[in-house]
Protein backbone atom coordinates (compact mmCIF):
# COMPACT_ATOMS: atom_id res chain seq x y z
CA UNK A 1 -148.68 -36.29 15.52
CA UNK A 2 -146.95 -38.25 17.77
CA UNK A 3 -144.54 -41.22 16.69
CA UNK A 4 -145.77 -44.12 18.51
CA UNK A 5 -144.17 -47.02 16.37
CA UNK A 6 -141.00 -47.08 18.63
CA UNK A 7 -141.85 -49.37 21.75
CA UNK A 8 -140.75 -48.31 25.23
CA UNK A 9 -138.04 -50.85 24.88
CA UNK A 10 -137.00 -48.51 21.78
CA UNK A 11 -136.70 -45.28 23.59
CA UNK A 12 -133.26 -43.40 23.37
CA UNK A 13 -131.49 -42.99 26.76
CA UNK A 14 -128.57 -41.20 27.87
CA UNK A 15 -125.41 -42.88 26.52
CA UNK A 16 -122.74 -43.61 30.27
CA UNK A 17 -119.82 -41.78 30.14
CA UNK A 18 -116.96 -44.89 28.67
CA UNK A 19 -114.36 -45.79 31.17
CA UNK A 20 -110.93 -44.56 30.73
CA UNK A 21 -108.91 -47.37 29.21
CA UNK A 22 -105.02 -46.70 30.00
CA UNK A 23 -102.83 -48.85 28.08
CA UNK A 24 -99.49 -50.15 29.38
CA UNK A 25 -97.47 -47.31 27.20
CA UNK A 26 -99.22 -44.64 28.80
CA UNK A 27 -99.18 -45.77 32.40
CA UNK A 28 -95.42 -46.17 31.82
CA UNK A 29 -95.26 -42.56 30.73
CA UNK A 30 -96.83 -41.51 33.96
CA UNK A 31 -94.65 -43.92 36.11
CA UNK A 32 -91.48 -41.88 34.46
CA UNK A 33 -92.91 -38.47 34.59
CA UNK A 34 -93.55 -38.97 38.37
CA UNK A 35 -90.37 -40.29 38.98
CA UNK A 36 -88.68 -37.78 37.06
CA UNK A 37 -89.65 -34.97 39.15
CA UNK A 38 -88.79 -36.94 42.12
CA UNK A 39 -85.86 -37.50 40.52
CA UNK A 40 -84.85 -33.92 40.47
CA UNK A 41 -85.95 -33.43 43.84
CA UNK A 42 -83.57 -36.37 45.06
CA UNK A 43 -80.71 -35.00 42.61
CA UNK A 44 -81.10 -31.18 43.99
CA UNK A 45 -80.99 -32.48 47.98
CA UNK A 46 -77.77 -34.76 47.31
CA UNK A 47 -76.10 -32.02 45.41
CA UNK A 48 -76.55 -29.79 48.66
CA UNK A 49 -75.40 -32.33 51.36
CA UNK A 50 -72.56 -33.23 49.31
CA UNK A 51 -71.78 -29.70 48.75
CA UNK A 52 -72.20 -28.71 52.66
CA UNK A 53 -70.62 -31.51 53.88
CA UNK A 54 -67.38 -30.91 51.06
CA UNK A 55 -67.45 -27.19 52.43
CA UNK A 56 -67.86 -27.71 55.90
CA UNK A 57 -65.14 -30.56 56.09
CA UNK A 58 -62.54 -28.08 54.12
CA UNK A 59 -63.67 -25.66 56.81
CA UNK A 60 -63.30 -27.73 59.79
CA UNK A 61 -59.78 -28.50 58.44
CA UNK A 62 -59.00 -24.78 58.16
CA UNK A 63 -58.08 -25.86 54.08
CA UNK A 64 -59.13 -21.80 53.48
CA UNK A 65 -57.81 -21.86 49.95
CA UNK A 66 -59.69 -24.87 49.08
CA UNK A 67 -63.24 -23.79 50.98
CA UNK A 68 -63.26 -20.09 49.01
CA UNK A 69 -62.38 -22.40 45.42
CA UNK A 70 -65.61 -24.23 46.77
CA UNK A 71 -67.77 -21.06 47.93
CA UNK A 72 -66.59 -19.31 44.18
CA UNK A 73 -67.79 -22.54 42.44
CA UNK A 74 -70.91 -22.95 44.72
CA UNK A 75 -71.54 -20.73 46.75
CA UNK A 76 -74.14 -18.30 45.19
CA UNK A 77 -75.59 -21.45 42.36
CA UNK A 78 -76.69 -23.59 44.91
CA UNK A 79 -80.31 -22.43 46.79
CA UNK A 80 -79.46 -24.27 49.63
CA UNK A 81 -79.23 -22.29 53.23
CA UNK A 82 -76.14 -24.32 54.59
CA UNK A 83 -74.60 -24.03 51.66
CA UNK A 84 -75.00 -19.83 51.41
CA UNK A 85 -73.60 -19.33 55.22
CA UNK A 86 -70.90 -21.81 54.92
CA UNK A 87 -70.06 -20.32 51.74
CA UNK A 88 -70.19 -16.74 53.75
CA UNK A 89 -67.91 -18.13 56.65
CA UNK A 90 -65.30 -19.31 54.07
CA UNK A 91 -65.24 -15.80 52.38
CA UNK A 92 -64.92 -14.04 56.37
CA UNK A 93 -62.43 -16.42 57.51
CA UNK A 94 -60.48 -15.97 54.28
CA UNK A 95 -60.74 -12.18 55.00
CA UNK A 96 -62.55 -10.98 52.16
CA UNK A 97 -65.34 -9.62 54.04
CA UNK A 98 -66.82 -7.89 50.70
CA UNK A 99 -67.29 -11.39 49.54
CA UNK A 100 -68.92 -12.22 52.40
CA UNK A 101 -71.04 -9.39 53.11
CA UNK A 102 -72.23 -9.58 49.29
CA UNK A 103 -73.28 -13.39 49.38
CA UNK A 104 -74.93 -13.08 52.71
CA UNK A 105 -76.67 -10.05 51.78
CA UNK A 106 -77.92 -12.24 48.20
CA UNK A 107 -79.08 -14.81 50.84
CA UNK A 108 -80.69 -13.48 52.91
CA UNK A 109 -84.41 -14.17 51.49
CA UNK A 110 -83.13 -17.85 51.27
CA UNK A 111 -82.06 -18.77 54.49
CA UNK A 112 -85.27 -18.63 57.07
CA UNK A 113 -83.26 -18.52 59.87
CA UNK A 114 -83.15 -15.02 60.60
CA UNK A 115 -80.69 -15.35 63.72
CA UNK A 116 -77.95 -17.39 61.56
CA UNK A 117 -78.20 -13.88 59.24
CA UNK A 118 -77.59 -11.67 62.38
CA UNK A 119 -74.80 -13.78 63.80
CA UNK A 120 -72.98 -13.90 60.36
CA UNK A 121 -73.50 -10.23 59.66
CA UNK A 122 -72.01 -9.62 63.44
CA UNK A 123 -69.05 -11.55 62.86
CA UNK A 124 -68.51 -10.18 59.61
CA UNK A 125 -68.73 -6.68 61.42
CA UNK A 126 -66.70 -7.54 64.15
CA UNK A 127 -63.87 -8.93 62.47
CA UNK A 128 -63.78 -5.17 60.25
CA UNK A 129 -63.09 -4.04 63.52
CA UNK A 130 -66.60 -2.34 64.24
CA UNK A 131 -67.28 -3.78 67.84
CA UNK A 132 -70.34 -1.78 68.75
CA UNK A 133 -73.01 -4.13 67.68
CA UNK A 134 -71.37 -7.32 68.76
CA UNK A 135 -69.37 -7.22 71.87
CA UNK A 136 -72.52 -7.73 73.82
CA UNK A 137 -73.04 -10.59 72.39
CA UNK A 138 -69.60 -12.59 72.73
CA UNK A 139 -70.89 -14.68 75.28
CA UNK A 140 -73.69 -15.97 74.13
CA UNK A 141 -71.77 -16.36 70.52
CA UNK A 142 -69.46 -18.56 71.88
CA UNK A 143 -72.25 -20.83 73.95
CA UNK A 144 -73.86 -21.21 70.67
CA UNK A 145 -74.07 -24.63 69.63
CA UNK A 146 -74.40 -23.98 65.93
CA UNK A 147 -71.69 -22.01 65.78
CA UNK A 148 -67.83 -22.84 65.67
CA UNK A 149 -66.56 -20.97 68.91
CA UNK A 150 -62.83 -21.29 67.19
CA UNK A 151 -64.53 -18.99 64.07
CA UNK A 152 -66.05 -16.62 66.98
CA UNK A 153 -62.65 -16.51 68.80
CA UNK A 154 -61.10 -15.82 65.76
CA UNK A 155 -63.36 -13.17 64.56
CA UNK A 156 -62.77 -11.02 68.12
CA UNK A 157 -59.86 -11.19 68.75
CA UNK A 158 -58.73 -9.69 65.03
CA UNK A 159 -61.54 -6.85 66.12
CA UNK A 160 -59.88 -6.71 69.45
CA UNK A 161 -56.36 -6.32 67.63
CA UNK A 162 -57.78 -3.87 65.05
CA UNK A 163 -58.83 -1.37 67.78
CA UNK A 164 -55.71 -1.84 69.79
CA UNK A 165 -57.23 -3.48 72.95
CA UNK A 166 -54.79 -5.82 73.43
CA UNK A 167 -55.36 -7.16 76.70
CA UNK A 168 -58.64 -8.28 75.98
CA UNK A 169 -57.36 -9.75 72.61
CA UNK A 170 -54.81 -11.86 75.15
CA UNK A 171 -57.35 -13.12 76.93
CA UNK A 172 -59.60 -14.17 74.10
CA UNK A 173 -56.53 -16.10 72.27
CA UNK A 174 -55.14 -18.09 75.66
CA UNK A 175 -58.85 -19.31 76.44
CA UNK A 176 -58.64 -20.58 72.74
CA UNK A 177 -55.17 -22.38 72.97
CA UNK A 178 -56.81 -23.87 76.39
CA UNK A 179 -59.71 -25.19 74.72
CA UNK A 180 -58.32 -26.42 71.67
CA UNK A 181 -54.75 -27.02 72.04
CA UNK A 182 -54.02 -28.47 68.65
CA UNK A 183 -55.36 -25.41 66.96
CA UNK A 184 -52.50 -23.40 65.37
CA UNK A 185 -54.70 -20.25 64.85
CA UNK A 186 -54.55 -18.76 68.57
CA UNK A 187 -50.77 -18.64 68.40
CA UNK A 188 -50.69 -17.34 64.79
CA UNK A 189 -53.10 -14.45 65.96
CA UNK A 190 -50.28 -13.87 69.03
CA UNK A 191 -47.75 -13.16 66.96
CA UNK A 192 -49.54 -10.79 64.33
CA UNK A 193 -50.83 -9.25 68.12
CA UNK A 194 -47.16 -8.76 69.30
CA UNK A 195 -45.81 -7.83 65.66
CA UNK A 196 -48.33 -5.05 66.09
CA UNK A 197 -46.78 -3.83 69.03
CA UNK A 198 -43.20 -4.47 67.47
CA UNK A 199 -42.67 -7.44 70.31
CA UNK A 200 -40.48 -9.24 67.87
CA UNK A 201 -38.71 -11.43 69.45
CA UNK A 202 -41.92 -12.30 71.52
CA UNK A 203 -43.94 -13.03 67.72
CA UNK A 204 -41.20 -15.01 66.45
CA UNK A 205 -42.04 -17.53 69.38
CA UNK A 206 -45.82 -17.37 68.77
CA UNK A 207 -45.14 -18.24 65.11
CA UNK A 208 -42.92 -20.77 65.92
CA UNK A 209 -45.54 -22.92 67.98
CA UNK A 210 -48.03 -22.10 65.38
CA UNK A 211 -45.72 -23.53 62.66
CA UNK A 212 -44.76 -26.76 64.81
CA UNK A 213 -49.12 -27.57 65.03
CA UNK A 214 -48.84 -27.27 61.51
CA UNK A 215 -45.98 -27.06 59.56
CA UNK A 216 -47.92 -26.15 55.96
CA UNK A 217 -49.15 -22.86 57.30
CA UNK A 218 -47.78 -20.78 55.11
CA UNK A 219 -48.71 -17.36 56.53
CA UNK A 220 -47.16 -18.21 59.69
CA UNK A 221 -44.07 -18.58 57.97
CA UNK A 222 -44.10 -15.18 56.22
CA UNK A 223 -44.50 -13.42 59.06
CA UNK A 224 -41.67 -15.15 61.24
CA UNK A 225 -39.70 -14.57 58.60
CA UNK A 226 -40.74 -11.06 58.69
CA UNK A 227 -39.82 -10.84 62.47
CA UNK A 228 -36.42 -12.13 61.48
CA UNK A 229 -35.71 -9.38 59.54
CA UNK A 230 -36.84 -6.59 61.86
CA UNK A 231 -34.14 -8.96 64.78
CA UNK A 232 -31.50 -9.01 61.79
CA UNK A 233 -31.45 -12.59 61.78
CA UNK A 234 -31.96 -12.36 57.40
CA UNK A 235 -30.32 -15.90 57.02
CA UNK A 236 -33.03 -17.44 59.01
CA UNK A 237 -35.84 -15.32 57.48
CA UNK A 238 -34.75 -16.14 54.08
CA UNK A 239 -35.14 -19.66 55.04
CA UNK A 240 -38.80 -19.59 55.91
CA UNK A 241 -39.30 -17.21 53.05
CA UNK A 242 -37.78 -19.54 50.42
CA UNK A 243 -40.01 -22.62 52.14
CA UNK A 244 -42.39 -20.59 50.98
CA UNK A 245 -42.50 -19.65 47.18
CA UNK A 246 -41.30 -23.04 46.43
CA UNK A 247 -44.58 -24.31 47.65
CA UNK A 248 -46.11 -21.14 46.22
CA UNK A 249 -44.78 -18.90 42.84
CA UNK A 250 -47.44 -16.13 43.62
CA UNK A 251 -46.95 -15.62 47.55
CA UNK A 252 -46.04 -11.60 47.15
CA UNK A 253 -45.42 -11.12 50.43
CA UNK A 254 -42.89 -14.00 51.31
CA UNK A 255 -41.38 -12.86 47.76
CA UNK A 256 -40.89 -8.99 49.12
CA UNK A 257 -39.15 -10.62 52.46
CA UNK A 258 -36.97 -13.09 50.49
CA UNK A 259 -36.07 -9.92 48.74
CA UNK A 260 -35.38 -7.57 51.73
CA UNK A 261 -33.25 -10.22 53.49
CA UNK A 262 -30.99 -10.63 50.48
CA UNK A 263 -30.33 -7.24 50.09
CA UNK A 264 -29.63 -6.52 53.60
CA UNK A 265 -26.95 -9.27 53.53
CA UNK A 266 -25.30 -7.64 50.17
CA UNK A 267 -26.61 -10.37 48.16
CA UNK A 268 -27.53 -7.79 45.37
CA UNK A 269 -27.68 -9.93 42.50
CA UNK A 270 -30.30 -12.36 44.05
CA UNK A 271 -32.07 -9.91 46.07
CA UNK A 272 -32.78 -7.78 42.59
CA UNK A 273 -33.98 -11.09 40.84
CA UNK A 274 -36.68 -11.00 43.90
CA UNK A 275 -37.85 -7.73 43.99
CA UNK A 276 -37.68 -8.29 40.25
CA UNK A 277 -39.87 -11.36 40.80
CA UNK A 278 -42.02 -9.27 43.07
CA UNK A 279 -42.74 -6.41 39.91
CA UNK A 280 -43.79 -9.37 37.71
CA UNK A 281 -46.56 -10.60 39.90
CA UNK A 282 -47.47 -6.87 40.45
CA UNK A 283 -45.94 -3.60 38.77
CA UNK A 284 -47.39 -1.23 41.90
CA UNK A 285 -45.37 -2.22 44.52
CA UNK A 286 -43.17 1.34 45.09
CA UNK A 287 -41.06 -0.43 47.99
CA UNK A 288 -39.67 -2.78 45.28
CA UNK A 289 -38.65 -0.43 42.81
CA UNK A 290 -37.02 1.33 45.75
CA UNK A 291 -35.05 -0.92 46.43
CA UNK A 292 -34.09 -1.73 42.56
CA UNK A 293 -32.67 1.94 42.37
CA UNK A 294 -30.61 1.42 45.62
CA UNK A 295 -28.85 -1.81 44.56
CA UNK A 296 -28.22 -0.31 41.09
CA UNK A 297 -26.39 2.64 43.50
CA UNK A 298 -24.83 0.71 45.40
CA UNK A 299 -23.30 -1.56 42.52
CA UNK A 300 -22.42 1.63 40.90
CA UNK A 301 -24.70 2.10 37.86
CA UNK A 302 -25.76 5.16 38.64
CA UNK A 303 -27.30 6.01 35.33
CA UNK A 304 -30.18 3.77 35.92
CA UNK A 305 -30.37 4.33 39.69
CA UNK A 306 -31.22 8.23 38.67
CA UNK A 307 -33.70 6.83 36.34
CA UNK A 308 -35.29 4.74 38.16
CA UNK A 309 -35.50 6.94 41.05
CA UNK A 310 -36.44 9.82 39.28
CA UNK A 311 -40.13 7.48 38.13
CA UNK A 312 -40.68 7.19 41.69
CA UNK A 313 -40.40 10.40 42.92
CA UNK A 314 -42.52 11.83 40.50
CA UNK A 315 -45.68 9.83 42.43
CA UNK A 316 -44.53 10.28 45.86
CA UNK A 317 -41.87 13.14 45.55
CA UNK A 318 -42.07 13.67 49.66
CA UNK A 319 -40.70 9.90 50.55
CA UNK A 320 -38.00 9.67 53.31
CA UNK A 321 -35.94 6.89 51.54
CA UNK A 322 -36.67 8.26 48.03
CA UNK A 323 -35.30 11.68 49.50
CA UNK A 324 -32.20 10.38 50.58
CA UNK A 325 -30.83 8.34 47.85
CA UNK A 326 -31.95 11.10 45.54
CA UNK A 327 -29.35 12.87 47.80
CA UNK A 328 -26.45 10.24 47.37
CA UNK A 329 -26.92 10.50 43.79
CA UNK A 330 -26.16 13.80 43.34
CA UNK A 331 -23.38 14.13 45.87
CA UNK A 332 -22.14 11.22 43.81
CA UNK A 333 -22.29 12.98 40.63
CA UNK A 334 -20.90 16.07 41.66
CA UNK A 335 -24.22 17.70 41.94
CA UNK A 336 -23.60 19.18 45.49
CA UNK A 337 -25.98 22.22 45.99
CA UNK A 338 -28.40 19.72 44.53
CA UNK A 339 -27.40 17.20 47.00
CA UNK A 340 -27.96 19.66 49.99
CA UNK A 341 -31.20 20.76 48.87
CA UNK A 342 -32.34 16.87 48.63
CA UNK A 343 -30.46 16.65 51.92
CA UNK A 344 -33.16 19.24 54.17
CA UNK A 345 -35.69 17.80 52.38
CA UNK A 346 -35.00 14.73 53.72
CA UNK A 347 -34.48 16.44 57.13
CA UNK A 348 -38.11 17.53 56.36
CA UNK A 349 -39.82 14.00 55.47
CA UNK A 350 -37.28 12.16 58.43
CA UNK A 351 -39.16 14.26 60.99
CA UNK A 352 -42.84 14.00 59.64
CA UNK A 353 -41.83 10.38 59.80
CA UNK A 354 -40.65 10.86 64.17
CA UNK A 355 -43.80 12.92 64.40
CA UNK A 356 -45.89 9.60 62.99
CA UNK A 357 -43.83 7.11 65.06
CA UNK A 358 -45.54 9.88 68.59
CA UNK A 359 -48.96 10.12 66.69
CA UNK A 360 -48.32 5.63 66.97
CA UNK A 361 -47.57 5.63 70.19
CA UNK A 362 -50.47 8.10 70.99
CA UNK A 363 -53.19 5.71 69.12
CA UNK A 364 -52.18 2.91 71.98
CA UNK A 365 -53.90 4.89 74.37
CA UNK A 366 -57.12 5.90 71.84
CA UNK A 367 -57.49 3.01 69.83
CA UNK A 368 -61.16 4.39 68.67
CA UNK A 369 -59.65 7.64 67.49
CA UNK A 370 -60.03 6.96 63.51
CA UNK A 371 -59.01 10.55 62.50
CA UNK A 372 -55.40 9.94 64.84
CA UNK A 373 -55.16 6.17 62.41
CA UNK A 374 -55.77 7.87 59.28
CA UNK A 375 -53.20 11.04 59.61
CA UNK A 376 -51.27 8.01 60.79
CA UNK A 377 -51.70 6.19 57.67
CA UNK A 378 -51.51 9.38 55.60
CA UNK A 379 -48.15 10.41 57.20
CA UNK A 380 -46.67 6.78 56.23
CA UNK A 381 -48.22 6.93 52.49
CA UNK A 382 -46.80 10.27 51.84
CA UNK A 383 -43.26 9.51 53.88
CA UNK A 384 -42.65 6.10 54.80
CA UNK A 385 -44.28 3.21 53.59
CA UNK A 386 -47.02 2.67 50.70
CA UNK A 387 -48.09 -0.59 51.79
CA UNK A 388 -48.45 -0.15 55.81
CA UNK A 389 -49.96 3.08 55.15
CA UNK A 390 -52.65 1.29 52.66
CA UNK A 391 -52.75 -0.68 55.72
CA UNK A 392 -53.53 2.04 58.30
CA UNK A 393 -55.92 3.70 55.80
CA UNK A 394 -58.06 0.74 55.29
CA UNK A 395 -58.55 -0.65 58.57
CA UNK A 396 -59.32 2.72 59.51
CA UNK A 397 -62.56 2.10 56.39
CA UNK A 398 -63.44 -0.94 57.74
CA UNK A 399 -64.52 0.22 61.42
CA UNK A 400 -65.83 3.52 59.87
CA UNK A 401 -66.73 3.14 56.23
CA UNK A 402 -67.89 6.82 55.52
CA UNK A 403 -64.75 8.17 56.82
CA UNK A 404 -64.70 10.93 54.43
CA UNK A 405 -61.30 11.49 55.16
CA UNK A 406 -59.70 8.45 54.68
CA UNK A 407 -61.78 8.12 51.34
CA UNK A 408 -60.19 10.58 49.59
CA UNK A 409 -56.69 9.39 51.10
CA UNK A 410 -57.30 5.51 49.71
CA UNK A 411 -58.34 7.12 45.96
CA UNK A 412 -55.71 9.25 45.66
CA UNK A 413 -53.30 5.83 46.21
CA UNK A 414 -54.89 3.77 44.37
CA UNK A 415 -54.76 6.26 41.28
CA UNK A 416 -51.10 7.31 41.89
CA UNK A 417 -50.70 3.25 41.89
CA UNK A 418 -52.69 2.59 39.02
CA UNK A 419 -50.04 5.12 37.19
CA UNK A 420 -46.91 3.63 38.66
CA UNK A 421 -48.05 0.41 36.97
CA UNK A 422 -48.02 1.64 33.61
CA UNK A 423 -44.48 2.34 34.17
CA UNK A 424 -42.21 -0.93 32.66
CA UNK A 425 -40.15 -2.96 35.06
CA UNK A 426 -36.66 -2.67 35.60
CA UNK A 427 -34.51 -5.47 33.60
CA UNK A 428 -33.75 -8.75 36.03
CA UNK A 429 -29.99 -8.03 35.53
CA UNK A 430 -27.47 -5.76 37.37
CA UNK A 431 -26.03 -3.03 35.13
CA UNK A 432 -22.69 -3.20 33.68
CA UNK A 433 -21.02 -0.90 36.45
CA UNK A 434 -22.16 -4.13 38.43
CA UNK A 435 -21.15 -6.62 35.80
CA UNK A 436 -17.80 -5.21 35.49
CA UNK A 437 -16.78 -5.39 39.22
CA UNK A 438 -18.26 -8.38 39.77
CA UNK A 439 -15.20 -9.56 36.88
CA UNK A 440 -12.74 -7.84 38.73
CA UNK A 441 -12.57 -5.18 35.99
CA UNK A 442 -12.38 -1.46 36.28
CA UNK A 443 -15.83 0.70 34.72
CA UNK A 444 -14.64 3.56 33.14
């Protein structure tokens, strides 16, 4: 049966849903969440102007140093497109182009302007010295507005140098000076261009006006003082070398030419302390132990100039110099069939060394022949000089990187080196063959 003691009044309906009722403490926890997240959205934008605009101030400066500390601290943490190609430009204009390659390369699915990617990787390329894919493009490079045209100047006119095309290079450089007089850069890149082509006398002018824009460039200063050697002019070089590691301990190269002009004025005691000074900040520099062996000769200890030569020419046993003060040695000591067998070999390594200085002047007229720049830089490893052969042999890398050639030249240095660094470094004082005439007193 059906229930009909409920009136209509008493049928059950269909309860309404209850409003939401938000209380004060939970609408506050909204408010905080919301402005949390926008917050971190504020936080993460600030952090990447201030970042850019630290970074592209130090860059606009030309405060290298400074912009690459920034880039290392930055430079790949912060997922910010200005950020990654400033960071990229500090690490090109620095010269470490790995750096820069690498970080642009990490970047790339960041930044969504795929034509900021192309002109980075071009300068990058350029300024290894590989031309091909961006000389076409100089023009329009330098017309760009979001581009620095110094930084595209700069970048050519190294490529320029590195293939030996000069007179374009000079071109390049005075349009630069025109445009931006105050700039020290253009004349800096003069004088590494007429270094290059042993103009010394020419560089040391170039570096001078660079130095007078701005007196705290320290590269500038090493190599004038360099050029100041080559003239013979070793007071003067000294100066601007000294100007130098007291603003900077570490500076190896204005170290190496403090040390060089010393010891060509006879100032053997200080010039050892330097090349000394040079082993300490790193044990592979052969042209520094060189040099410790012929002071000890020529101060008469020839006990530890034999030694010390002796480590040497176990790595690079075909060495011009090495030869020939192996020679004096002997002839000192009475050793003189020895002496005359050191002596051809010298005769040997002196004219590999006359056939390099041809193959030189040869590569001014073929700048793209790489296989002419690495026998070049192979010749000057194996019989004149470590570090401008290193020099030859990787420039030669960077406009062909698969030079097979050059390769195996580059590994075979850098594991001879790695071994020479094992080897301890010569004590800071002269020996007592030294000592004693420096008192007046006869060694016995």
């Amino acid at each position: 049966m059906t229930d009909t003691s409920r009136g209509p009044d008493k049928v059950l309906k269909p309860q309404a849903r209850r409003p939401l009722r938000f209380t004060w403490q939970k609408l506050l926890m909204i408010l905080l969440c919301l402005l949390g997240v926008t917050a971190f959205a504020v936080r993460d934008r600030a952090y990447c102007l201030y970042v850019r605009h630290n970074l592209s101030t130090l860059l606009n400066e030309i405060r290298l140093q400074e912009a690459v500390a920034a880039a290392d601290r930055y430079g790949a943490s912060v997922d910010c497109p200005q950020v990654r190609l400033l960071s990229v430009q500090a690490y090109r204009q620095n010269g470490d182009l790995q750096a820069a390659e690498r970080l642009l390369a990490d970047s790339e699915s960041l930044i969504s302007a795929s034509d900021r990617v192309m002109q980075e990787r071009t300068l990058i390329h350029v300024r290894m010295g590989q031309l091909s894919s961006g000389e076409a493009l100089l023009p329009r490079l330098l017309r760009d507005t979001d581009l620095d045209s110094r930084d595209v100047c700069e970048a050519f006119a190294i490529g320029f140098r590195l293939n030996r095309r000069f007179e374009e290079a000079a071109v390049l450089l005075d349009a630069w000076k025109s445009d931006w007089p105050a700039d020290f850069r253009p004349h800096y890149h003069d004088g590494l261009m007429r270094q290059t082509l042993t103009d010394w006398q020419t560089a040391v002018t170039s570096y001078r006006k660079a130095i007078g824009l701005n007196p705290n460039a320290d590269q500038c200063r090493v190599r004038l003082g360099e050029c100041l050697n080559q003239l013979g002019r070793h007071e003067e070089a000294c100066e601007q070398f000294r100007i130098v590691t007291s603003r900077d301990s570490t500076n190896i190269d204005a170290w190496q030419g403090l040390a060089e002009g010393l010891q060509q004025q006879g100032q053997h005691v200080s010039a050892r302390s330097a090349h000394v000074h040079v082993l300490a900040l790193d044990p592979g520099i052969f042209a520094a132990r060189l040099a410790i062996a012929e002071i000890d000769f020529d101060e008469g200890d020839i006990a530890a100039a034999e030694r010390n030569i002796g480590e040497l020419a176990a790595f690079w046993p075909d060495d011009a110099r090495t030869l020939y003060l192996q020679s004096r040695i002997a002839a000192s000591s009475g050793r003189h069939e020895e002496s005359k067998k050191l002596h051809e070999l010298w005769k040997v390594a002196d004219l590999a060394v006359q056939q390099m200085e041809k193959e030189i002047q040869l590569l001014a007229n073929s700048p793209d022949n790489i296989d002419l720049q690495v026998s070049i830089g192979t010749a000057m490893l194996n019989h004149y000089s470590r570090e401008l052969g290193y020099q030859y042999i990787a420039a030669a890398l960077q406009m062909a990187p698969n030079h097979s050639a050059a390769i195996a030249v580059l590994a075979d240095f850098d594991a001879r080196r790695k071994q020479l660094k094992m080897i301890p470094i010569p004590d800071s004082g002269i020996g007592q063959a030294s000592d004693a005439r420096h008192h007046g007193q006869r060694h016995e």
